[in-house]
PDB file of N, CA and C in Angstrom:
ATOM      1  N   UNK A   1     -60.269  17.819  12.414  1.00  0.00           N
ATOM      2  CA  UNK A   1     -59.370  16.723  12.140  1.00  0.00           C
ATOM      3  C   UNK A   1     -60.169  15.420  12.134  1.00  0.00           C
ATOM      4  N   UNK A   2     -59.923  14.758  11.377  1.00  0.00           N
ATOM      5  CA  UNK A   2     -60.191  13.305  11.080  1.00  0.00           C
ATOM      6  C   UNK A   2     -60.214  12.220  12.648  1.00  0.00           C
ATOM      7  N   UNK A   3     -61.164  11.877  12.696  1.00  0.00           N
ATOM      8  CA  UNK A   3     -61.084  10.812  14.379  1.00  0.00           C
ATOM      9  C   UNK A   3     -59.872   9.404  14.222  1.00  0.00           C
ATOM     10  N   UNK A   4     -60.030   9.199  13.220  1.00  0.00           N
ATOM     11  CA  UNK A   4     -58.892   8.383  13.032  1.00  0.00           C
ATOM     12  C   UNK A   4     -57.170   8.644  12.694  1.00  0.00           C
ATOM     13  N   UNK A   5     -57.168  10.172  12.408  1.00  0.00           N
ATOM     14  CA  UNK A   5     -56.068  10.411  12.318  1.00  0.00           C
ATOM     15  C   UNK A   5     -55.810  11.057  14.309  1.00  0.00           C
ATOM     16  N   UNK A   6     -56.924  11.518  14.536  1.00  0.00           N
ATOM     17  CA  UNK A   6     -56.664  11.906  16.066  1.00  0.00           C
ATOM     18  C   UNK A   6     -56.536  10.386  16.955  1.00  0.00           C
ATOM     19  N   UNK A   7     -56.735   9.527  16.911  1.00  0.00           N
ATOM     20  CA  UNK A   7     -56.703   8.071  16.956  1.00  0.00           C
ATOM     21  C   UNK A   7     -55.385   7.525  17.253  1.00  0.00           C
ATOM     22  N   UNK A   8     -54.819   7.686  16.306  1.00  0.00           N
ATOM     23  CA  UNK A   8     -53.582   7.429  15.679  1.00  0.00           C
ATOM     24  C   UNK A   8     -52.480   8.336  16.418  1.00  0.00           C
ATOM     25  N   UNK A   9     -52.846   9.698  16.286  1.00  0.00           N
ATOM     26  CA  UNK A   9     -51.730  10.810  17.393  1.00  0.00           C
ATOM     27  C   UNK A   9     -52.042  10.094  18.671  1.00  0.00           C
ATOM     28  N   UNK A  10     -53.045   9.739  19.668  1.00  0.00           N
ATOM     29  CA  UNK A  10     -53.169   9.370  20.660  1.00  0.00           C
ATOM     30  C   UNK A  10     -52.190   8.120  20.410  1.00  0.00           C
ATOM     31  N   UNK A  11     -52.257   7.216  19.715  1.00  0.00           N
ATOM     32  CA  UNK A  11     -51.954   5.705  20.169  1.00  0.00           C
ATOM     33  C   UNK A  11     -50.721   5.895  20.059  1.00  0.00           C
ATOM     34  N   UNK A  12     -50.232   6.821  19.285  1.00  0.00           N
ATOM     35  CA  UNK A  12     -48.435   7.374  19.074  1.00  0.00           C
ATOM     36  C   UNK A  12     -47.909   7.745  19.794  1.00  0.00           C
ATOM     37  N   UNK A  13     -48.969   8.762  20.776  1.00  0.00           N
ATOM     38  CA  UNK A  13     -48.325   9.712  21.957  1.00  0.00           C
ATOM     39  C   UNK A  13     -47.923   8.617  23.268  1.00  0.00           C
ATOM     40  N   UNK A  14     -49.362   7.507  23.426  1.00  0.00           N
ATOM     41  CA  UNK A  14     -49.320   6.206  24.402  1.00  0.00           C
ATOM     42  C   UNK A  14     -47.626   5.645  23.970  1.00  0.00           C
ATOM     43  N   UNK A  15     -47.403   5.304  22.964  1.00  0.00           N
ATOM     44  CA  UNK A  15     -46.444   4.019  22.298  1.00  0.00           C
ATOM     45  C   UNK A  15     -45.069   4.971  22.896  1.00  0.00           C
ATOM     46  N   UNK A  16     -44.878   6.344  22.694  1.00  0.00           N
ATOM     47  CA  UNK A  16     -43.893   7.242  22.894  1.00  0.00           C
ATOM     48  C   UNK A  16     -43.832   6.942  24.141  1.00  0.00           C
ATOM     49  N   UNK A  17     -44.342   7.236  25.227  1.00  0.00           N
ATOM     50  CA  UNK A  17     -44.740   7.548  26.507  1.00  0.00           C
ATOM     51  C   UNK A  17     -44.191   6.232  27.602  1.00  0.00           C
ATOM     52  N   UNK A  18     -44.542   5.249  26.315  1.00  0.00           N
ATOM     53  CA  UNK A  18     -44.475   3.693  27.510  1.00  0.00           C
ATOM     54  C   UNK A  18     -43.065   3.361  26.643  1.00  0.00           C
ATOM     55  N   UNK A  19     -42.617   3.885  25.665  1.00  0.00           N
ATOM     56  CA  UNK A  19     -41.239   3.851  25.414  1.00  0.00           C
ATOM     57  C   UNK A  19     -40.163   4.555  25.977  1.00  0.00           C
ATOM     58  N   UNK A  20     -40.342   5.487  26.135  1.00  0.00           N
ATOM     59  CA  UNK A  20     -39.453   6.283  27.456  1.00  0.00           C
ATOM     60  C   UNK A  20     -39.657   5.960  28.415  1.00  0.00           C
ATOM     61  N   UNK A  21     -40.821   5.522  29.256  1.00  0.00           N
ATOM     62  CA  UNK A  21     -40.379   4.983  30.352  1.00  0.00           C
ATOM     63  C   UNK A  21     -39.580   3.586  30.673  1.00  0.00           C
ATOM     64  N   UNK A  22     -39.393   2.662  29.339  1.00  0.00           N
ATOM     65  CA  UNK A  22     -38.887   1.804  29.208  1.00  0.00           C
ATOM     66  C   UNK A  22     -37.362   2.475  29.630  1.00  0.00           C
ATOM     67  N   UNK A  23     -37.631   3.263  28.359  1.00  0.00           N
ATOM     68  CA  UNK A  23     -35.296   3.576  28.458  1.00  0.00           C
ATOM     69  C   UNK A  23     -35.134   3.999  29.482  1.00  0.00           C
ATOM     70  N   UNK A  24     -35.951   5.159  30.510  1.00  0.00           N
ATOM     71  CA  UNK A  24     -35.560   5.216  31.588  1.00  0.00           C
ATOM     72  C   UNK A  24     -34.970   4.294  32.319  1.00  0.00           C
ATOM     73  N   UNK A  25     -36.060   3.514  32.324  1.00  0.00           N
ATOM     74  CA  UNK A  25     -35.565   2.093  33.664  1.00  0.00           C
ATOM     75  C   UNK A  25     -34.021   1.473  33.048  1.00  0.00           C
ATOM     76  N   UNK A  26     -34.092   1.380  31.543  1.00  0.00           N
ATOM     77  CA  UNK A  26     -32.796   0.207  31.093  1.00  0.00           C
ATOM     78  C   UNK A  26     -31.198   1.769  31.650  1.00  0.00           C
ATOM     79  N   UNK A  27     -31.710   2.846  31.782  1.00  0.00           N
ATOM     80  CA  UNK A  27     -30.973   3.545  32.009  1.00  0.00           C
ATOM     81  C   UNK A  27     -30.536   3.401  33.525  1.00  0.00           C
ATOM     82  N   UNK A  28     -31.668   3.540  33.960  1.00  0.00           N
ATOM     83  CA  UNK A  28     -31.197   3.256  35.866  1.00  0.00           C
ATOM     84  C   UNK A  28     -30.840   2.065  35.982  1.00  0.00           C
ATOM     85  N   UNK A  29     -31.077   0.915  35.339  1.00  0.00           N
ATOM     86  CA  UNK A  29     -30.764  -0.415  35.726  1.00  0.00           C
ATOM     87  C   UNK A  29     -29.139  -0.683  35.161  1.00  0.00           C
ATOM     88  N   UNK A  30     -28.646   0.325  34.026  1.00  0.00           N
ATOM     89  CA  UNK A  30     -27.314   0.394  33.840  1.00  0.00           C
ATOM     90  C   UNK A  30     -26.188   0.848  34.796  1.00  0.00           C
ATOM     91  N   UNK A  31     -26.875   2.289  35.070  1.00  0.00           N
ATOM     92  CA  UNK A  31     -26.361   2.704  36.650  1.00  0.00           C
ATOM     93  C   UNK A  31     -25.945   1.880  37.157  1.00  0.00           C
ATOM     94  N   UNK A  32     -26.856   1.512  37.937  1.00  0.00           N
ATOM     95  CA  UNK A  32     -26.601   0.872  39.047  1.00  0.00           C
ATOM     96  C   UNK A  32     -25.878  -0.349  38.952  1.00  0.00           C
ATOM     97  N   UNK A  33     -26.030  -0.803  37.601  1.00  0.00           N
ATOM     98  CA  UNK A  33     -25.181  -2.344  37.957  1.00  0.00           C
ATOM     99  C   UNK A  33     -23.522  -2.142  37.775  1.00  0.00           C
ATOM    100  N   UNK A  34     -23.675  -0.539  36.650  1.00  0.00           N
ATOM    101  CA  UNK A  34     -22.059   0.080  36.830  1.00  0.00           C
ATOM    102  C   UNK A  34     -21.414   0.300  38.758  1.00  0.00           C
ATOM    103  N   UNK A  35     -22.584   0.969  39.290  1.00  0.00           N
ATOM    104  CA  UNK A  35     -21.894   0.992  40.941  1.00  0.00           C
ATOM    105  C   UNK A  35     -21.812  -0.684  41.175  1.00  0.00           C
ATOM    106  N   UNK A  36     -22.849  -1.247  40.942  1.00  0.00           N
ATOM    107  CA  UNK A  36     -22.212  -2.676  41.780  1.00  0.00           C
ATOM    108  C   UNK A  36     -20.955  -3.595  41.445  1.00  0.00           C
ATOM    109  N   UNK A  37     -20.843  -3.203  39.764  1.00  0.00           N
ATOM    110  CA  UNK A  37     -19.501  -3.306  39.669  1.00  0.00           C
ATOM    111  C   UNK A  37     -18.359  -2.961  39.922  1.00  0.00           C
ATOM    112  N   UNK A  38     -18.413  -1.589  40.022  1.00  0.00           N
ATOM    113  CA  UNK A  38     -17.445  -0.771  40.866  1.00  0.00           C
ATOM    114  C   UNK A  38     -17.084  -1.550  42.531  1.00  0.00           C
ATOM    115  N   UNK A  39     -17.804  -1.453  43.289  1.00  0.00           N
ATOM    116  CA  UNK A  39     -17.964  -1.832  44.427  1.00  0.00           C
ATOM    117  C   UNK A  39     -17.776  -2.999  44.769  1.00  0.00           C
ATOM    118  N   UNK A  40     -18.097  -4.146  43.347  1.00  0.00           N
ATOM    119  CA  UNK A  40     -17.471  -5.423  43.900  1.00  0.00           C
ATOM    120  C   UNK A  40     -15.912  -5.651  43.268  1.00  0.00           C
ATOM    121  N   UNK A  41     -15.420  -4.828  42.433  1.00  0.00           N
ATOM    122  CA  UNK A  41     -14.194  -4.842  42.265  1.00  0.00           C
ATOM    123  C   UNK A  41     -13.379  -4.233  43.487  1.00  0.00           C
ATOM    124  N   UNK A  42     -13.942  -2.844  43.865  1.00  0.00           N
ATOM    125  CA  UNK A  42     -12.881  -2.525  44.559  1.00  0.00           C
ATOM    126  C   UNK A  42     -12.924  -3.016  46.011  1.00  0.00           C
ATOM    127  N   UNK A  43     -14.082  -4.416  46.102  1.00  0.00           N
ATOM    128  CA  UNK A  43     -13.958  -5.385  47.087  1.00  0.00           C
ATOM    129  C   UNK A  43     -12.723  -6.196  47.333  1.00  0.00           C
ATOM    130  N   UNK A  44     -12.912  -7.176  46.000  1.00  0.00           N
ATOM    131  CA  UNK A  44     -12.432  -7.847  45.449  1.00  0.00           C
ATOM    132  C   UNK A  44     -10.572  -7.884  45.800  1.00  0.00           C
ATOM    133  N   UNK A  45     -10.285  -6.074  45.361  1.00  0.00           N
ATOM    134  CA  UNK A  45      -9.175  -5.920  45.397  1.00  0.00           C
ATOM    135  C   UNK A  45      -8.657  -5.330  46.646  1.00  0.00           C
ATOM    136  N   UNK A  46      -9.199  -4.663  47.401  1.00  0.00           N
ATOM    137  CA  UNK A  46      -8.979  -4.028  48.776  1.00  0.00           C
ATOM    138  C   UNK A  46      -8.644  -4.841  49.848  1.00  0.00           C
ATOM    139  N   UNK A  47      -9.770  -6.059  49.894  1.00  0.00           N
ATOM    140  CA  UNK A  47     -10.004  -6.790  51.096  1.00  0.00           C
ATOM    141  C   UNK A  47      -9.148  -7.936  50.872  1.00  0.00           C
ATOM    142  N   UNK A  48      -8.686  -8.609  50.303  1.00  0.00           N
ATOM    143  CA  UNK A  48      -7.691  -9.133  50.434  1.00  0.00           C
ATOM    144  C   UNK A  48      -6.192  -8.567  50.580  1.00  0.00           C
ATOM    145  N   UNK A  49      -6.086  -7.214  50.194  1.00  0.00           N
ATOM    146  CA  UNK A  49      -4.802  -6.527  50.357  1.00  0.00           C
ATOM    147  C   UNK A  49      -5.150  -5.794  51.795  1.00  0.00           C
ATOM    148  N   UNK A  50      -6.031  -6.054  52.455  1.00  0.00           N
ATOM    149  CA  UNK A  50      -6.165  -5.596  53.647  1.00  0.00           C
ATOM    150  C   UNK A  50      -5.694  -6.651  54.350  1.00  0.00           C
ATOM    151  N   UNK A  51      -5.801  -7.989  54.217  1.00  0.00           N
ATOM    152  CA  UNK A  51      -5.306  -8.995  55.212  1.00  0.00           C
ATOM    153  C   UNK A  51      -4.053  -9.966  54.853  1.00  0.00           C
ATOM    154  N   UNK A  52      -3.026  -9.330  53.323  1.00  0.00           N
ATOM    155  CA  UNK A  52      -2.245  -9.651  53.348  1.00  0.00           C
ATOM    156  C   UNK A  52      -0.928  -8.647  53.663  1.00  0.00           C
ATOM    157  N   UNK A  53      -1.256  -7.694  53.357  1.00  0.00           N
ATOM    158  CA  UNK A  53      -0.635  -6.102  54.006  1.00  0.00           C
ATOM    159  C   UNK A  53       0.286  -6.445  55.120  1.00  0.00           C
ATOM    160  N   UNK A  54      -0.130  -7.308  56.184  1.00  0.00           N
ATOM    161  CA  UNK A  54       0.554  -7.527  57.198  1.00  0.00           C
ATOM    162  C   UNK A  54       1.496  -8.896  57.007  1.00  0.00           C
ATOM    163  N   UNK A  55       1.274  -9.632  56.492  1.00  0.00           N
ATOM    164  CA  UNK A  55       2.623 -10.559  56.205  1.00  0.00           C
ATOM    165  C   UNK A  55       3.307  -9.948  55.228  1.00  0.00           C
ATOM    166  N   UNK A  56       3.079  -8.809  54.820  1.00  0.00           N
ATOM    167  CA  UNK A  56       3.810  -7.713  53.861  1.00  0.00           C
ATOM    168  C   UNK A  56       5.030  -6.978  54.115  1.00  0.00           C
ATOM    169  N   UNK A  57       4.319  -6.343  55.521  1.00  0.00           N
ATOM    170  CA  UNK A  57       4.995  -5.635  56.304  1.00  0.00           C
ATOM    171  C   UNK A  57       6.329  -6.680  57.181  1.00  0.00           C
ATOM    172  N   UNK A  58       5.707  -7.768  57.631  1.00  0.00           N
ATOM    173  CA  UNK A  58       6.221  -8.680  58.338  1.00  0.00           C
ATOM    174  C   UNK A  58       7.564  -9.331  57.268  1.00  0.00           C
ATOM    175  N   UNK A  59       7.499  -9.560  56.081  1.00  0.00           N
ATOM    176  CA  UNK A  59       8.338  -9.890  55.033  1.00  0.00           C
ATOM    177  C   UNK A  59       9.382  -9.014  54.963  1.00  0.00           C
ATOM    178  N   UNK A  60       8.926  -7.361  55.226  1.00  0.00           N
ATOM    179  CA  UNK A  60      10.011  -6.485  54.983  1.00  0.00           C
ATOM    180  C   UNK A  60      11.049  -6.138  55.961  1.00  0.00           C
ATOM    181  N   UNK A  61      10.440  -6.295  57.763  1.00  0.00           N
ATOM    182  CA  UNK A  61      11.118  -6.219  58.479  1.00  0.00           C
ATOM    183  C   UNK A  61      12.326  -7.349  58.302  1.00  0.00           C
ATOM    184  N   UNK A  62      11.783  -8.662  58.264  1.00  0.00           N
ATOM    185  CA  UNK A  62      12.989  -9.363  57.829  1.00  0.00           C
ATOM    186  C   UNK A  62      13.803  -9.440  56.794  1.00  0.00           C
ATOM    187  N   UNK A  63      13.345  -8.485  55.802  1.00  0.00           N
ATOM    188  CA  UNK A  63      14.460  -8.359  54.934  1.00  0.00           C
ATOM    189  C   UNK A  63      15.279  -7.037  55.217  1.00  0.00           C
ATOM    190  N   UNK A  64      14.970  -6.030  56.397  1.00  0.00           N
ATOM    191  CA  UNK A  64      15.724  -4.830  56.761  1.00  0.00           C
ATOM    192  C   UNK A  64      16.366  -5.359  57.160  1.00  0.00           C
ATOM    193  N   UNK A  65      16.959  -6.746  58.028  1.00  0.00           N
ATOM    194  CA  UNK A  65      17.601  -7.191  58.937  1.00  0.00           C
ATOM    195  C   UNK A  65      18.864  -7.775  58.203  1.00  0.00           C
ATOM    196  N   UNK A  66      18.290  -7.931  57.039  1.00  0.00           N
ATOM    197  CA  UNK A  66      19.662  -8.620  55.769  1.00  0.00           C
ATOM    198  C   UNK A  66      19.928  -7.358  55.008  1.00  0.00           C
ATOM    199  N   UNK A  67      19.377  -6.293  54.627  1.00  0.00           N
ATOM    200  CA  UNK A  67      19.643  -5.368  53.897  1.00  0.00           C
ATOM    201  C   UNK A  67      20.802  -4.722  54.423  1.00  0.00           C
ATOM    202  N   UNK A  68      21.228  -4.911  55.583  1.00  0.00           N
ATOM    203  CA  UNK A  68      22.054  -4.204  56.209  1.00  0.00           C
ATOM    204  C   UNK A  68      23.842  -4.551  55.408  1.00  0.00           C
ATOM    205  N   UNK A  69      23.518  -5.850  54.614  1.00  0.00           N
ATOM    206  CA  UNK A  69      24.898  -6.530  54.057  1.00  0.00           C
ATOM    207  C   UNK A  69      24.821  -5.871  52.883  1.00  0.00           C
ATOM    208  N   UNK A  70      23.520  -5.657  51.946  1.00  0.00           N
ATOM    209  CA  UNK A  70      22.949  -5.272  50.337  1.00  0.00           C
ATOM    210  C   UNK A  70      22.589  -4.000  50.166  1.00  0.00           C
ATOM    211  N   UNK A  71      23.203  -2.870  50.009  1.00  0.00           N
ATOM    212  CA  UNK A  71      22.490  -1.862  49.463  1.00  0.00           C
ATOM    213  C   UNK A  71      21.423  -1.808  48.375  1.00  0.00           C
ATOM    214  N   UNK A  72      21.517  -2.224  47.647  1.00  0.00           N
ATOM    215  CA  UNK A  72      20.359  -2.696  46.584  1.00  0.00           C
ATOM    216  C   UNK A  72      19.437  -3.186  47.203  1.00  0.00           C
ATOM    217  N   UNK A  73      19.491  -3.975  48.076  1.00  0.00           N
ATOM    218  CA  UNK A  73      17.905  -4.517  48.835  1.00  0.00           C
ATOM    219  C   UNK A  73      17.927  -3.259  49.535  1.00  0.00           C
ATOM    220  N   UNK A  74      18.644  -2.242  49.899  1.00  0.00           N
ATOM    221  CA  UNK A  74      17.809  -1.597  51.213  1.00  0.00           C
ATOM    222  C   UNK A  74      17.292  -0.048  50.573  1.00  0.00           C
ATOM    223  N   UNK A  75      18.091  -0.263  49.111  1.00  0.00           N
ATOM    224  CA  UNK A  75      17.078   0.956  48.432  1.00  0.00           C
ATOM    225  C   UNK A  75      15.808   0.292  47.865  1.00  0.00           C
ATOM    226  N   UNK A  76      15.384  -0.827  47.366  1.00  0.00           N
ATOM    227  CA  UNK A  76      13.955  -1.659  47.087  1.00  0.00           C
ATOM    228  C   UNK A  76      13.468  -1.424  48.503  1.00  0.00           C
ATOM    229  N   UNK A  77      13.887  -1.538  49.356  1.00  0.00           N
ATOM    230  CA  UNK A  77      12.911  -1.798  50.846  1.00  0.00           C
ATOM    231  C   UNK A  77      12.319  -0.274  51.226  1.00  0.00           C
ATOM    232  N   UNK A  78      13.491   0.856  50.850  1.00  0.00           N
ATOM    233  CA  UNK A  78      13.393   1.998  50.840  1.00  0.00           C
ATOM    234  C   UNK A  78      12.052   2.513  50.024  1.00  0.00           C
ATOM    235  N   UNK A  79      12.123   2.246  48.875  1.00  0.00           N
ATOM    236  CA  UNK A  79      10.913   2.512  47.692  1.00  0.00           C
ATOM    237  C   UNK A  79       9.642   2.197  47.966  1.00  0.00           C
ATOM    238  N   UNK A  80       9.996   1.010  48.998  1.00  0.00           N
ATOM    239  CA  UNK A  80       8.412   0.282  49.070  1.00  0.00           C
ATOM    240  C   UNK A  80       8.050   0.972  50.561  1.00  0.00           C
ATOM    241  N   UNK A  81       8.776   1.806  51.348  1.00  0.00           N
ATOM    242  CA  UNK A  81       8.234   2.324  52.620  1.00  0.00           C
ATOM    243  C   UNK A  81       7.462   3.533  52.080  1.00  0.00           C
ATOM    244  N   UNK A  82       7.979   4.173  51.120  1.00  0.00           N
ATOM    245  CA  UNK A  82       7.839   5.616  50.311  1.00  0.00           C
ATOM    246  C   UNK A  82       6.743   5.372  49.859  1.00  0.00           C
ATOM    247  N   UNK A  83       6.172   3.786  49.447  1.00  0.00           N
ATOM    248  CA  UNK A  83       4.844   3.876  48.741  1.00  0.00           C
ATOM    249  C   UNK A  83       3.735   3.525  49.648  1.00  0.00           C
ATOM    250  N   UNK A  84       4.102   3.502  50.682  1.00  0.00           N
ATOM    251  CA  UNK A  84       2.907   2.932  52.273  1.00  0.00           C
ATOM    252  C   UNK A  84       2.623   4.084  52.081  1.00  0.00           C
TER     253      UNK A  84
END
């Protein structure tokens, strides 16, 4: 074979070689920024329903206390115990 065509397979095989390891990385670096998105959404949305949950709860007891006049409020109050 020709040194310059063997030349050429080498510098092709290099160019291949440092090109896949490129996509690798843009591949792991996709990953991962998919988990950190994940993770800061279901921050986002958890942790504040973790510390309003309780003036939640606190809202409903006082409306069991009037539901007692409204059937309609005390099947809504009903629905929302069913979904705790």
């Amino acid at each position: 074979m020709d040194q310059e065509l063997k030349d050429l397979l080498a510098e092709n095989l290099r160019v291949s070689r440092e090109t896949n390891q490129m996509l690798r990385s843009l591949r792991n670096q996709a990953r991962w920024g998919l988990v950190g998105k994940i993770i800061l959404w279901v921050a986002l949305v958890v942790i504040p329903l973790y510390f309003i949950l309780p003036f939640i709860n606190t809202y409903m007891d006082v409306l069991e206390g009037s539901a007692q006049s409204n059937p309609d409020l005390q099947k809504l109050i009903d629905q929302y115990r069913e979904l705790q």
